[in-house]
Protein backbone atom coordinates (compact mmCIF):
# COMPACT_ATOMS: atom_id res chain seq x y z
CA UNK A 1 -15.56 19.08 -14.59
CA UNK A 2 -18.58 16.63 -14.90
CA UNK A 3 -17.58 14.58 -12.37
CA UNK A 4 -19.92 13.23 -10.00
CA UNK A 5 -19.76 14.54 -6.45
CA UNK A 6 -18.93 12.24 -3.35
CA UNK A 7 -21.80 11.63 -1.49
CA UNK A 8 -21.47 11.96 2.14
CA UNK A 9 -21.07 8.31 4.28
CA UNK A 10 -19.54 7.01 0.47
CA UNK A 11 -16.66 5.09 0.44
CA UNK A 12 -14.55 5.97 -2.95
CA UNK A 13 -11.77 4.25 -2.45
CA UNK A 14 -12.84 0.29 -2.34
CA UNK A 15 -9.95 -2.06 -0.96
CA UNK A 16 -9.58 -5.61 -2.92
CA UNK A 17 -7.18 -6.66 0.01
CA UNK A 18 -9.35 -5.88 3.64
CA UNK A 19 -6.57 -3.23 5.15
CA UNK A 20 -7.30 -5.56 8.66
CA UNK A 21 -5.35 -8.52 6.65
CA UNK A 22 -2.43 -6.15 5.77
CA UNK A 23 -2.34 -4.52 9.34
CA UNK A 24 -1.43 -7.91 9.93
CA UNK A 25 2.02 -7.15 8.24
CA UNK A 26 2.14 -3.87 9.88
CA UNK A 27 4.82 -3.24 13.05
CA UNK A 28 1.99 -0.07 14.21
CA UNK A 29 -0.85 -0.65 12.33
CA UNK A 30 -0.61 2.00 9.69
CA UNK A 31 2.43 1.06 7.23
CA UNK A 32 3.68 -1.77 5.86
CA UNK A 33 7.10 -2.83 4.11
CA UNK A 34 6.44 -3.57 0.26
CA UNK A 35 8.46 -4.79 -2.89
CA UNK A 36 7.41 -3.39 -6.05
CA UNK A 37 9.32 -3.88 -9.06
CA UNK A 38 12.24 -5.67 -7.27
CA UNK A 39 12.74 -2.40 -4.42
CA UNK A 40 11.57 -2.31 -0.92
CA UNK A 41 9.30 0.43 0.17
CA UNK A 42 9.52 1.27 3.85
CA UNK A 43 6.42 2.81 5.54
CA UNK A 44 3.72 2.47 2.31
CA UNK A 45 0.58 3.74 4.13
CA UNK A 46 -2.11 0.68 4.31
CA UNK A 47 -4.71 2.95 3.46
CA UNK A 48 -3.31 3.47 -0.12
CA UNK A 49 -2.66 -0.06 -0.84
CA UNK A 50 -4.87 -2.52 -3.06
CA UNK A 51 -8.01 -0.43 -3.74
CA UNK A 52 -9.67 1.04 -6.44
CA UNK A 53 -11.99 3.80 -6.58
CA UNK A 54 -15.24 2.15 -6.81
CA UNK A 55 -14.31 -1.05 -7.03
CA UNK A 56 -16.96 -2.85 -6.02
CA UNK A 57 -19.44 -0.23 -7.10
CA UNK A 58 -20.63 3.37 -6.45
CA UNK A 59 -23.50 1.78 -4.74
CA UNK A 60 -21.69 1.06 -1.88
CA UNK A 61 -23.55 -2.40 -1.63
CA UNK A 62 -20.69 -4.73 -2.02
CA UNK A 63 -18.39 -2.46 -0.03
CA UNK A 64 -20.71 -2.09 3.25
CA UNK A 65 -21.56 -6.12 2.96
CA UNK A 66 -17.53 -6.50 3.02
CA UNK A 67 -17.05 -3.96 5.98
CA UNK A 68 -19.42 -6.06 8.31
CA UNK A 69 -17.90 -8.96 7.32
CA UNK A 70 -14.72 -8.20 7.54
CA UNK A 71 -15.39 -6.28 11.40
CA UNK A 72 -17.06 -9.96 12.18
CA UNK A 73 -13.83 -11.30 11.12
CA UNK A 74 -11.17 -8.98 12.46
CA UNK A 75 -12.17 -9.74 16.05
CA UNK A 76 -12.56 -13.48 15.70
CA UNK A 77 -9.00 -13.88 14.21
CA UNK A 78 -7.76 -11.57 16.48
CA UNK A 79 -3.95 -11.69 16.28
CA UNK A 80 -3.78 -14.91 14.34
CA UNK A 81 -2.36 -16.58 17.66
CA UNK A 82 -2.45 -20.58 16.61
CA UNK A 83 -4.43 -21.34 20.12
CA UNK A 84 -7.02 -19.29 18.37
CA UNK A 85 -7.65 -21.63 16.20
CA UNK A 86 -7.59 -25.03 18.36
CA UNK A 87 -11.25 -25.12 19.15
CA UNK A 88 -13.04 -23.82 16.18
CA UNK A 89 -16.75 -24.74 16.08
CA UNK A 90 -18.31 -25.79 12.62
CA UNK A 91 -20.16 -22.44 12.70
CA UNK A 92 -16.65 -21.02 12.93
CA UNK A 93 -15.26 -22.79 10.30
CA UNK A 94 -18.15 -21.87 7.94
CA UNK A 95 -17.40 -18.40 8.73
CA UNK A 96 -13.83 -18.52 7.80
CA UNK A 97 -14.79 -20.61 5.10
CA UNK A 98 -17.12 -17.93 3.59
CA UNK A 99 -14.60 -15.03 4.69
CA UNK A 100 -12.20 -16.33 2.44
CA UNK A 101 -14.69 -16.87 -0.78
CA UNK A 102 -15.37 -13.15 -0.17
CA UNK A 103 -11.68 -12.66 -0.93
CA UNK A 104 -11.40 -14.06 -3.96
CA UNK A 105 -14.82 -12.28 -5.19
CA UNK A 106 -13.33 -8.76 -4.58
CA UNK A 107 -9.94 -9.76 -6.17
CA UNK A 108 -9.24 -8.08 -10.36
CA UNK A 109 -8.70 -10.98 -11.78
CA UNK A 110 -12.49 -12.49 -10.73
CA UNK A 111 -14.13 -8.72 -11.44
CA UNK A 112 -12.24 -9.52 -14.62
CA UNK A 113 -13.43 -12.87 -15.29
CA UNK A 114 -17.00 -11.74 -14.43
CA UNK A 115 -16.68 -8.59 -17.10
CA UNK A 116 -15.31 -11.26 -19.88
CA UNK A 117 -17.68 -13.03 -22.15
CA UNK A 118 -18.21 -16.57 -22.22
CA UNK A 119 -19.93 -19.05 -24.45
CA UNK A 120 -22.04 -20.40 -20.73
CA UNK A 121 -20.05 -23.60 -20.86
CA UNK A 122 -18.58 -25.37 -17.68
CA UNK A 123 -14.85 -24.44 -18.35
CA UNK A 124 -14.88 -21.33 -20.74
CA UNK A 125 -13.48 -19.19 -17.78
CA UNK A 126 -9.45 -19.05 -18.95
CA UNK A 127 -6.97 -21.74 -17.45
CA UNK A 128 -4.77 -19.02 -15.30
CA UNK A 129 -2.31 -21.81 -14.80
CA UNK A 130 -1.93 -22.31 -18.09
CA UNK A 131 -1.68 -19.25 -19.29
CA UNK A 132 -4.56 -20.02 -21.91
């Protein structure tokens, strides 16, 4: 019962995958087709999918500086068409560029590797490739 409230304008539930990537995979914009423990699930909502409540905060910082960047972004990849792409300018490519670092900062397993404690060495992050 000691919950905090929702503030008005908040935005609980913080997606770690931008739902304008998975509508991407969607046939009308609002389900997708998923495999989760080796079954296919027909007509998953996008909304529910790869989020976390709060997950970049209940400041909201993180999550508003992703929503502009990710509306910046939805309209110039617009529907991924390859002649989209022919003519990119360097300021386009930056932007892509720092799109996609923005994607790996909101994934778990960098949250996770930010939360863990290191010795401030180059190379004490753990070796996911390695499984070490």
């Amino acid at each position: 019962m000691n919950q905090p409230m929702e503030k008005l304008g908040e935005t609980k539930r913080q997606h770690y995958v931008p739902r304008m990537i998975l509508r991407r995979f969607s046939k009308d914009g609002k389900r997708i087709s998923l495999v989760v423990a080796g079954k296919r699930i027909d007509g998953a909502s996008i909304g529910k999918q790869c989020y976390g409540d709060y997950f970049h905060g209940s400041d909201n910082v993180m999550e508003k500086s992703f929503a502009d960047s990710e509306a910046k972004m939805a309209s110039f990849l617009g529907d991924l068409a390859p002649a989209r792409f022919a003519n990119l300018t360097d300021e386009d490519v930056h932007e892509l560029r720092m799109f996609l670092a923005y994607q790996y900062i909101r994934t778990d397993d960098c949250r996770a590797a930010r939360a863990a404690p290191h010795d401030g060495t180059a190379g004490s992050a753990p070796d996911r490739r390695s499984g070490k």
